[in-house]
C-alpha atoms as a PDB file:
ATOM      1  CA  UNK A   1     129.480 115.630  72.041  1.00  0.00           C
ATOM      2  CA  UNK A   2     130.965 115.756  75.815  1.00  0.00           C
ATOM      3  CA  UNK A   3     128.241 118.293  77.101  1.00  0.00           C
ATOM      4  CA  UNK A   4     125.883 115.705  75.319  1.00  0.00           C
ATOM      5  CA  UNK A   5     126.630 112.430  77.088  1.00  0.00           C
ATOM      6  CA  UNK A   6     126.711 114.571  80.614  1.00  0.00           C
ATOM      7  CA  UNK A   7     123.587 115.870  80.433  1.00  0.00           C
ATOM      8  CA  UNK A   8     122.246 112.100  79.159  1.00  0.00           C
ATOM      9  CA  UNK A   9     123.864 111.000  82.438  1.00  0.00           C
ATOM     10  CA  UNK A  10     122.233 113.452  84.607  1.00  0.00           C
ATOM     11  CA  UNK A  11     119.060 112.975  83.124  1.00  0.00           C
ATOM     12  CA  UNK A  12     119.248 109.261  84.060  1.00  0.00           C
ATOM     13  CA  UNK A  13     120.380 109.686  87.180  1.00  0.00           C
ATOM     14  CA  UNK A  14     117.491 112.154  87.898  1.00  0.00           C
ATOM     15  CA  UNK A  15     115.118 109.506  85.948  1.00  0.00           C
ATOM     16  CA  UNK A  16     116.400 106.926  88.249  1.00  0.00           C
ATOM     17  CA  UNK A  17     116.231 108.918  91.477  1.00  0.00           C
ATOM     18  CA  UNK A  18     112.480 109.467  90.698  1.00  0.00           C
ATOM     19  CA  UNK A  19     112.037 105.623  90.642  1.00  0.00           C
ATOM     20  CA  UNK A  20     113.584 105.260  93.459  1.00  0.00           C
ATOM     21  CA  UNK A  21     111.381 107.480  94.946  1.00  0.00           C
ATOM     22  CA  UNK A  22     108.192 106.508  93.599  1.00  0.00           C
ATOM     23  CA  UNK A  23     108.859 103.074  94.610  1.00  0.00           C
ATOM     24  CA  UNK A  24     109.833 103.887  97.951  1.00  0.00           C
ATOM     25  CA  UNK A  25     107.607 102.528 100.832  1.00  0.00           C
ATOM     26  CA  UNK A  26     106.485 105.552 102.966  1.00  0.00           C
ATOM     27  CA  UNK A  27     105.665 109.393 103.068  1.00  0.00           C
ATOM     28  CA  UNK A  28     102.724 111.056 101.390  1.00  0.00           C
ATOM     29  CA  UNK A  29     101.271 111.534  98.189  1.00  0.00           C
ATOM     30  CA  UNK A  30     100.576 114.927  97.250  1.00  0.00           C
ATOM     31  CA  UNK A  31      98.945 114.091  94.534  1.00  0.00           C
ATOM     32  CA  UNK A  32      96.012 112.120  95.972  1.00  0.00           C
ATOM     33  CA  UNK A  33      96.489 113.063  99.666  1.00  0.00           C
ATOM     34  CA  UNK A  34      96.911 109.500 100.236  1.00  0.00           C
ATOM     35  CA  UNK A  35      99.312 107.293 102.340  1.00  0.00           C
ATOM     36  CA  UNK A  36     101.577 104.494 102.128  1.00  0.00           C
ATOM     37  CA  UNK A  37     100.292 101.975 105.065  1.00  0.00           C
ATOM     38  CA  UNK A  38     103.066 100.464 107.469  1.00  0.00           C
ATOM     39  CA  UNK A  39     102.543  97.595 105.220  1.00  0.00           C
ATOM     40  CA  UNK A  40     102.834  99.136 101.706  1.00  0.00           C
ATOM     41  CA  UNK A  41      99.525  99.697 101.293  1.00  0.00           C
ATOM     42  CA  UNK A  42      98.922 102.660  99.103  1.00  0.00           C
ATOM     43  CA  UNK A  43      95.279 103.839 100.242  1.00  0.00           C
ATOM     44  CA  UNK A  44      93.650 107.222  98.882  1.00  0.00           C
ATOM     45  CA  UNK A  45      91.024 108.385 101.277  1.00  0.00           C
ATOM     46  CA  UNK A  46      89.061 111.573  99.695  1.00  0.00           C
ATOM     47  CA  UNK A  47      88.401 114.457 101.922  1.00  0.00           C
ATOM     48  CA  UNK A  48      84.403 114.881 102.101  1.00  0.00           C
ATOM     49  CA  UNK A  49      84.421 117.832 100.573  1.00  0.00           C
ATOM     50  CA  UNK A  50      85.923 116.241  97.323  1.00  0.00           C
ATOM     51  CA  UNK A  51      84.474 113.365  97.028  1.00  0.00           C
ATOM     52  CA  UNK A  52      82.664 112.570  93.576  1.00  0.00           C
ATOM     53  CA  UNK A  53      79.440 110.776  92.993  1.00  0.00           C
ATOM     54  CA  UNK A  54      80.552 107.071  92.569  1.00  0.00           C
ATOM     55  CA  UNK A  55      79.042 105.293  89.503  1.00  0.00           C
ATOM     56  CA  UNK A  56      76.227 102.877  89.494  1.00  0.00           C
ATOM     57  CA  UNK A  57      77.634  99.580  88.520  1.00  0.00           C
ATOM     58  CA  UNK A  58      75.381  97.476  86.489  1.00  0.00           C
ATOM     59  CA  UNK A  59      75.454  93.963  84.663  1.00  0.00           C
ATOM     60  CA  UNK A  60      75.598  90.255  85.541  1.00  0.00           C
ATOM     61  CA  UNK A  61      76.393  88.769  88.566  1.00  0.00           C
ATOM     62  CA  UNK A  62      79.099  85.318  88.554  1.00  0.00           C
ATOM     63  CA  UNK A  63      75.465  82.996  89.224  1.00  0.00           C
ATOM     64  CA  UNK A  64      74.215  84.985  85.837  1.00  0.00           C
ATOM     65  CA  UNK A  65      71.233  86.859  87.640  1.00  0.00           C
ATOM     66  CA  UNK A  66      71.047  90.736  87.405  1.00  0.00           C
ATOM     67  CA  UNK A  67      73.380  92.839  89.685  1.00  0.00           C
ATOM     68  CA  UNK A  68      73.148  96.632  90.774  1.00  0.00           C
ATOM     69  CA  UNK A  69      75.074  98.918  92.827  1.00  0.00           C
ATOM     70  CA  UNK A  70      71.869 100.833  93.185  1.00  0.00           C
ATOM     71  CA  UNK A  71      70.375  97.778  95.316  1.00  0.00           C
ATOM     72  CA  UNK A  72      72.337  98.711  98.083  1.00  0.00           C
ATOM     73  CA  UNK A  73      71.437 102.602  98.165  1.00  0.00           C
ATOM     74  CA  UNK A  74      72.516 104.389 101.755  1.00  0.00           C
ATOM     75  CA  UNK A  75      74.882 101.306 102.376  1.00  0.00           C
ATOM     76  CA  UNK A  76      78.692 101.618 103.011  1.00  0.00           C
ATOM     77  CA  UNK A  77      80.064  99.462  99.534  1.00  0.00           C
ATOM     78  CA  UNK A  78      83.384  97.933  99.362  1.00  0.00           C
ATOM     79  CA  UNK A  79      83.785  97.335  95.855  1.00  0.00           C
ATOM     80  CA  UNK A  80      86.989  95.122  95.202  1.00  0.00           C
ATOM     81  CA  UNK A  81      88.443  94.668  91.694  1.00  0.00           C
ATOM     82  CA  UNK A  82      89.998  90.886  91.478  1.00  0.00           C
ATOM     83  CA  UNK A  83      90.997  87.623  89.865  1.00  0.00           C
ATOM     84  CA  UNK A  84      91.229  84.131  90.802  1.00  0.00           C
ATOM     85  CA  UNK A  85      94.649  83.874  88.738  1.00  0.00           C
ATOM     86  CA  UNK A  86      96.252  86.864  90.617  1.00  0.00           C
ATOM     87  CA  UNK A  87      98.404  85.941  93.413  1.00  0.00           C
ATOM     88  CA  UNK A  88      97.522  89.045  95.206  1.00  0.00           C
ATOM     89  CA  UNK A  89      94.166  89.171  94.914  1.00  0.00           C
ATOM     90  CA  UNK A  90      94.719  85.056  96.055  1.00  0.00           C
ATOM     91  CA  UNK A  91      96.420  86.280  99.268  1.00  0.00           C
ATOM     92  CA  UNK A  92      93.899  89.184 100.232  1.00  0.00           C
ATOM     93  CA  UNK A  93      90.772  87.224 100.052  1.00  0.00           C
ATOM     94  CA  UNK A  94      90.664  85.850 103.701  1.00  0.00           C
ATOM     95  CA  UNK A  95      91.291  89.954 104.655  1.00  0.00           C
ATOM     96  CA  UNK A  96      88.497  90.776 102.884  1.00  0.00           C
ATOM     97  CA  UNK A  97      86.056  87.540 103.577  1.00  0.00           C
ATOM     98  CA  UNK A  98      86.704  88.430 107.725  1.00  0.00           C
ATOM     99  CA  UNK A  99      85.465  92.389 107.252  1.00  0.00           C
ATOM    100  CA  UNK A 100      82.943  91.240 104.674  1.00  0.00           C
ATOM    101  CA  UNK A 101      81.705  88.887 107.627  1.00  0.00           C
ATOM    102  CA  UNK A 102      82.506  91.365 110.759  1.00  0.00           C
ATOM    103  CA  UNK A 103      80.450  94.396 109.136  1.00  0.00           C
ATOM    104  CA  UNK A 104      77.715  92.817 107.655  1.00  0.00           C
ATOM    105  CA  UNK A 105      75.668  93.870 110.172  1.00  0.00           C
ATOM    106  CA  UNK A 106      77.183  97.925 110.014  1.00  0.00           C
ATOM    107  CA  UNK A 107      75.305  98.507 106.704  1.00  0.00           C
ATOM    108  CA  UNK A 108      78.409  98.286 104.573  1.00  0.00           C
ATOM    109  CA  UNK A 109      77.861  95.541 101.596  1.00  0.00           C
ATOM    110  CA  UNK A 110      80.980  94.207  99.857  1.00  0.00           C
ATOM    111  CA  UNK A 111      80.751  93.543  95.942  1.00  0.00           C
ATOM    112  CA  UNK A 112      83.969  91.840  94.274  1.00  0.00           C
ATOM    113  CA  UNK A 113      84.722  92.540  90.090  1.00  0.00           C
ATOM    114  CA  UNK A 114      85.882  89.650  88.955  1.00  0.00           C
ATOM    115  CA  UNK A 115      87.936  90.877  85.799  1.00  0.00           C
ATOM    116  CA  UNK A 116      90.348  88.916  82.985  1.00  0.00           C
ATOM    117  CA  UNK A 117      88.624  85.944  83.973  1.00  0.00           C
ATOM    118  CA  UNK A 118      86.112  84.503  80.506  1.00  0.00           C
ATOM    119  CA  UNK A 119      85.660  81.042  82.604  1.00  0.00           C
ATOM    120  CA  UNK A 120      83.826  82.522  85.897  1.00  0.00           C
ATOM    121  CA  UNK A 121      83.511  79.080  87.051  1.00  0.00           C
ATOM    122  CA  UNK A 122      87.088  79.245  88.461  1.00  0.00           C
ATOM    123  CA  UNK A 123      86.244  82.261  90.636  1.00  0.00           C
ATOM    124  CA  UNK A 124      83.055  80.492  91.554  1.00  0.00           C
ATOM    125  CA  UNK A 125      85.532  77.823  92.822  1.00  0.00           C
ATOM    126  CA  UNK A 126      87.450  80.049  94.462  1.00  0.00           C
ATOM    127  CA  UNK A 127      84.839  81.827  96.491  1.00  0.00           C
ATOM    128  CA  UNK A 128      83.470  78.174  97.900  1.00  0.00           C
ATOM    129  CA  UNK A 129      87.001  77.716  98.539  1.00  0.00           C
ATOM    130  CA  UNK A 130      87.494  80.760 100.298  1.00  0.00           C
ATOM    131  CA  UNK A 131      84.008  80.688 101.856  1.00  0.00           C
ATOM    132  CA  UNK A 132      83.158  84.271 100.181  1.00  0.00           C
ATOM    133  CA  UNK A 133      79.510  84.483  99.954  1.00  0.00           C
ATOM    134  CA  UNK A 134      79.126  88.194  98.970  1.00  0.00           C
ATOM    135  CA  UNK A 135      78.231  88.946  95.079  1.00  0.00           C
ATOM    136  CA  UNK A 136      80.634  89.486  92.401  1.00  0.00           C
ATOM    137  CA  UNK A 137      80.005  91.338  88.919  1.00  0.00           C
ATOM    138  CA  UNK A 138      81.575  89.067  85.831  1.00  0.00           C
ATOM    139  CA  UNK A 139      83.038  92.060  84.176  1.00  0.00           C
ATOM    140  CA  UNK A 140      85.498  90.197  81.641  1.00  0.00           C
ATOM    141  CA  UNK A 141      85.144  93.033  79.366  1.00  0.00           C
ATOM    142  CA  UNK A 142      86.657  95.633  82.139  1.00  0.00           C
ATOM    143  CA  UNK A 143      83.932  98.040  81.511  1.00  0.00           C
ATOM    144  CA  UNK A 144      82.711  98.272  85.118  1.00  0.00           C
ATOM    145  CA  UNK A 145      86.273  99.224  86.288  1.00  0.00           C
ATOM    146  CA  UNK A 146      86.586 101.673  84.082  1.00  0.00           C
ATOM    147  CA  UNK A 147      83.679 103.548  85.178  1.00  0.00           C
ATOM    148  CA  UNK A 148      85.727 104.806  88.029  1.00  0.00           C
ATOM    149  CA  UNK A 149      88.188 106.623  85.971  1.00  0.00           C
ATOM    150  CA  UNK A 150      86.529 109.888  86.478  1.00  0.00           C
ATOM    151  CA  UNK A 151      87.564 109.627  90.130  1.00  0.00           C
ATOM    152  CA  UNK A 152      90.067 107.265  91.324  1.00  0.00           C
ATOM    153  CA  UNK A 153      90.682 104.956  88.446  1.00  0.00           C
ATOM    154  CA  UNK A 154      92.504 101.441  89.191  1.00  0.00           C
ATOM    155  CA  UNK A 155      96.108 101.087  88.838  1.00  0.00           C
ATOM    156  CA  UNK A 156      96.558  97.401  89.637  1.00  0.00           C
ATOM    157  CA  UNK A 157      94.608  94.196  90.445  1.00  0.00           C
ATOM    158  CA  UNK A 158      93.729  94.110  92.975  1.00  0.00           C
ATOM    159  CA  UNK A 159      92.000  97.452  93.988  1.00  0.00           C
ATOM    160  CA  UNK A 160      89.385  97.962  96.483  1.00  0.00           C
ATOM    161  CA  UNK A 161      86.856 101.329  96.539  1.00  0.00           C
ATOM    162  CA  UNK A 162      85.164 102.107  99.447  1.00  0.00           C
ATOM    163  CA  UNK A 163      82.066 104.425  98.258  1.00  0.00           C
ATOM    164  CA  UNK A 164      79.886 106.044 101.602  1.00  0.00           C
ATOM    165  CA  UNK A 165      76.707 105.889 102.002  1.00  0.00           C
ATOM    166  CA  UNK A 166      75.985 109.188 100.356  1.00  0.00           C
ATOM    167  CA  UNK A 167      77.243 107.420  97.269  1.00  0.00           C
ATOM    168  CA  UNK A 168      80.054 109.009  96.689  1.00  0.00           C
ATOM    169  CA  UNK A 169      83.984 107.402  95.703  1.00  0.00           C
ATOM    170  CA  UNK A 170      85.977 108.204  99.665  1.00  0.00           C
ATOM    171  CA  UNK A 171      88.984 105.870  99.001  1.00  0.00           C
ATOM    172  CA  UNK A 172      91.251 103.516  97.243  1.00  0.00           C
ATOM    173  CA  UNK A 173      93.219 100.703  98.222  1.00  0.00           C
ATOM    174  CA  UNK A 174      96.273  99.287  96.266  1.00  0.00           C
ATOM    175  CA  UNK A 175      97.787  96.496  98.316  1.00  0.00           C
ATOM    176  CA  UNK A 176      99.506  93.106  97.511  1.00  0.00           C
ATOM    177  CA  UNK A 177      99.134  92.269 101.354  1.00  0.00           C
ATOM    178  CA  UNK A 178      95.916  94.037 102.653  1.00  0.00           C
ATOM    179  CA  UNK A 179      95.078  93.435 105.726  1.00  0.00           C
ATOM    180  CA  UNK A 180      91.889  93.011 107.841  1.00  0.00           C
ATOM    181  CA  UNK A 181      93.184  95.850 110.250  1.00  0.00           C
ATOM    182  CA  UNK A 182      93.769  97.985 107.233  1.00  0.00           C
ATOM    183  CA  UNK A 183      90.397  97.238 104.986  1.00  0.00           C
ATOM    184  CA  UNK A 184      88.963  97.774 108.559  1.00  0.00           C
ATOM    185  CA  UNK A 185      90.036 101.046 109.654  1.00  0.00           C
ATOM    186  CA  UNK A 186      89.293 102.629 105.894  1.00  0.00           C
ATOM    187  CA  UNK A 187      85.950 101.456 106.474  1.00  0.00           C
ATOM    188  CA  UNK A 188      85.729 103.377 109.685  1.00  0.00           C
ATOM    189  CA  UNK A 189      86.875 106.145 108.669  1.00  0.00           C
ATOM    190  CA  UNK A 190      84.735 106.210 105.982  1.00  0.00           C
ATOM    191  CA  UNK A 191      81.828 105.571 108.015  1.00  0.00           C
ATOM    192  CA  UNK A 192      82.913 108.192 110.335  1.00  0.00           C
ATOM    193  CA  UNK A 193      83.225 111.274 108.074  1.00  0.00           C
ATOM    194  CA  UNK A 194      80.193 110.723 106.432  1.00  0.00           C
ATOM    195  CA  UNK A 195      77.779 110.432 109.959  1.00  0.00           C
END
């Protein structure tokens, strides 16, 4: 019964030193060859080489009309998963209005994916509010976000993908504070590897 309850209390205190370090707010991932951002941003960029072909998102856009990923062939596409009742995805939206704006003209295209939201009138609301003019898909069902499962699925709300103009999924971003600077410099680098 003794050798019992000591190796229940080292296994907890292992189980709680892996916590600790999976919740920890810098170093690599092995796993993903991503990094945590000075901010504690977790972004996954892909090396070229292993990048996957990203899927073509289809279905209806929040004004009801038709909406493709495939319209925007050979662009740059930030794809960002979001909600107008998360807080996070709240706080990141002038971030990602400002980049939408400053590369507009650099042949990337931003797409939100509004998700867990039946009433899409509230994000309507909220991107006159915010001033974001860029399409969203109304994906209430979550379908569209779980197309990317074959290559780097979501883990939170809000994600972002950035997919290169070869079509192909190049990187992730997890953040409850993204920043312009951040978004930005992805995008770059993106843009970069794939020239």
């Amino acid at each position: 019964m003794l050798s019992t309850m000591r190796t229940l209390r080292v296994m907890v205190a292992v189980g709680a030193l892996v916590l600790l370090a999976a919740c920890s707010g810098g170093g690599r991932d092995r796993n993903t060859d991503g990094y945590v951002g000075a901010n504690g941003s977790f972004v996954t960029v892909v090396p070229v080489k292993d990048r996957k072909p990203a899927p073509t998102l289809e279905g209806d856009g929040l004004d009801g009309k038709p909406l493709s990923t495939a319209d925007f062939a050979g662009k740059t596409l930030v794809i960002n998963l979001w909600g107008p009742w998360c807080a996070p995805c709240r706080a990141e939206a002038p971030a990602l209005k400002e980049v939408s704006e400053q590369y507009a003209d650099k042949d990337v295209q931003f797409i939100g994916m509004l998700t867990r939201t039946p009433d899409t009138s509230s994000a309507i609301a909220f991107n006159r509010k915010k001033g974001i003019t860029y399409p969203s898909f109304a994906d209430e069902g979550g379908s569209l976000e779980l197309e990317f499962v074959k290559t780097l699925p979501t883990q939170a709300i809000p994600t972002t993908w950035v997919i290169d103009a070869k079509g192909r999924v190049a990187a992730r971003i997890m953040d409850d504070k993204l920043s312009a600077s951040t978004l930005a410099g992805v995008i770059d680098d993106v843009q970069k590897s794939t020239s």
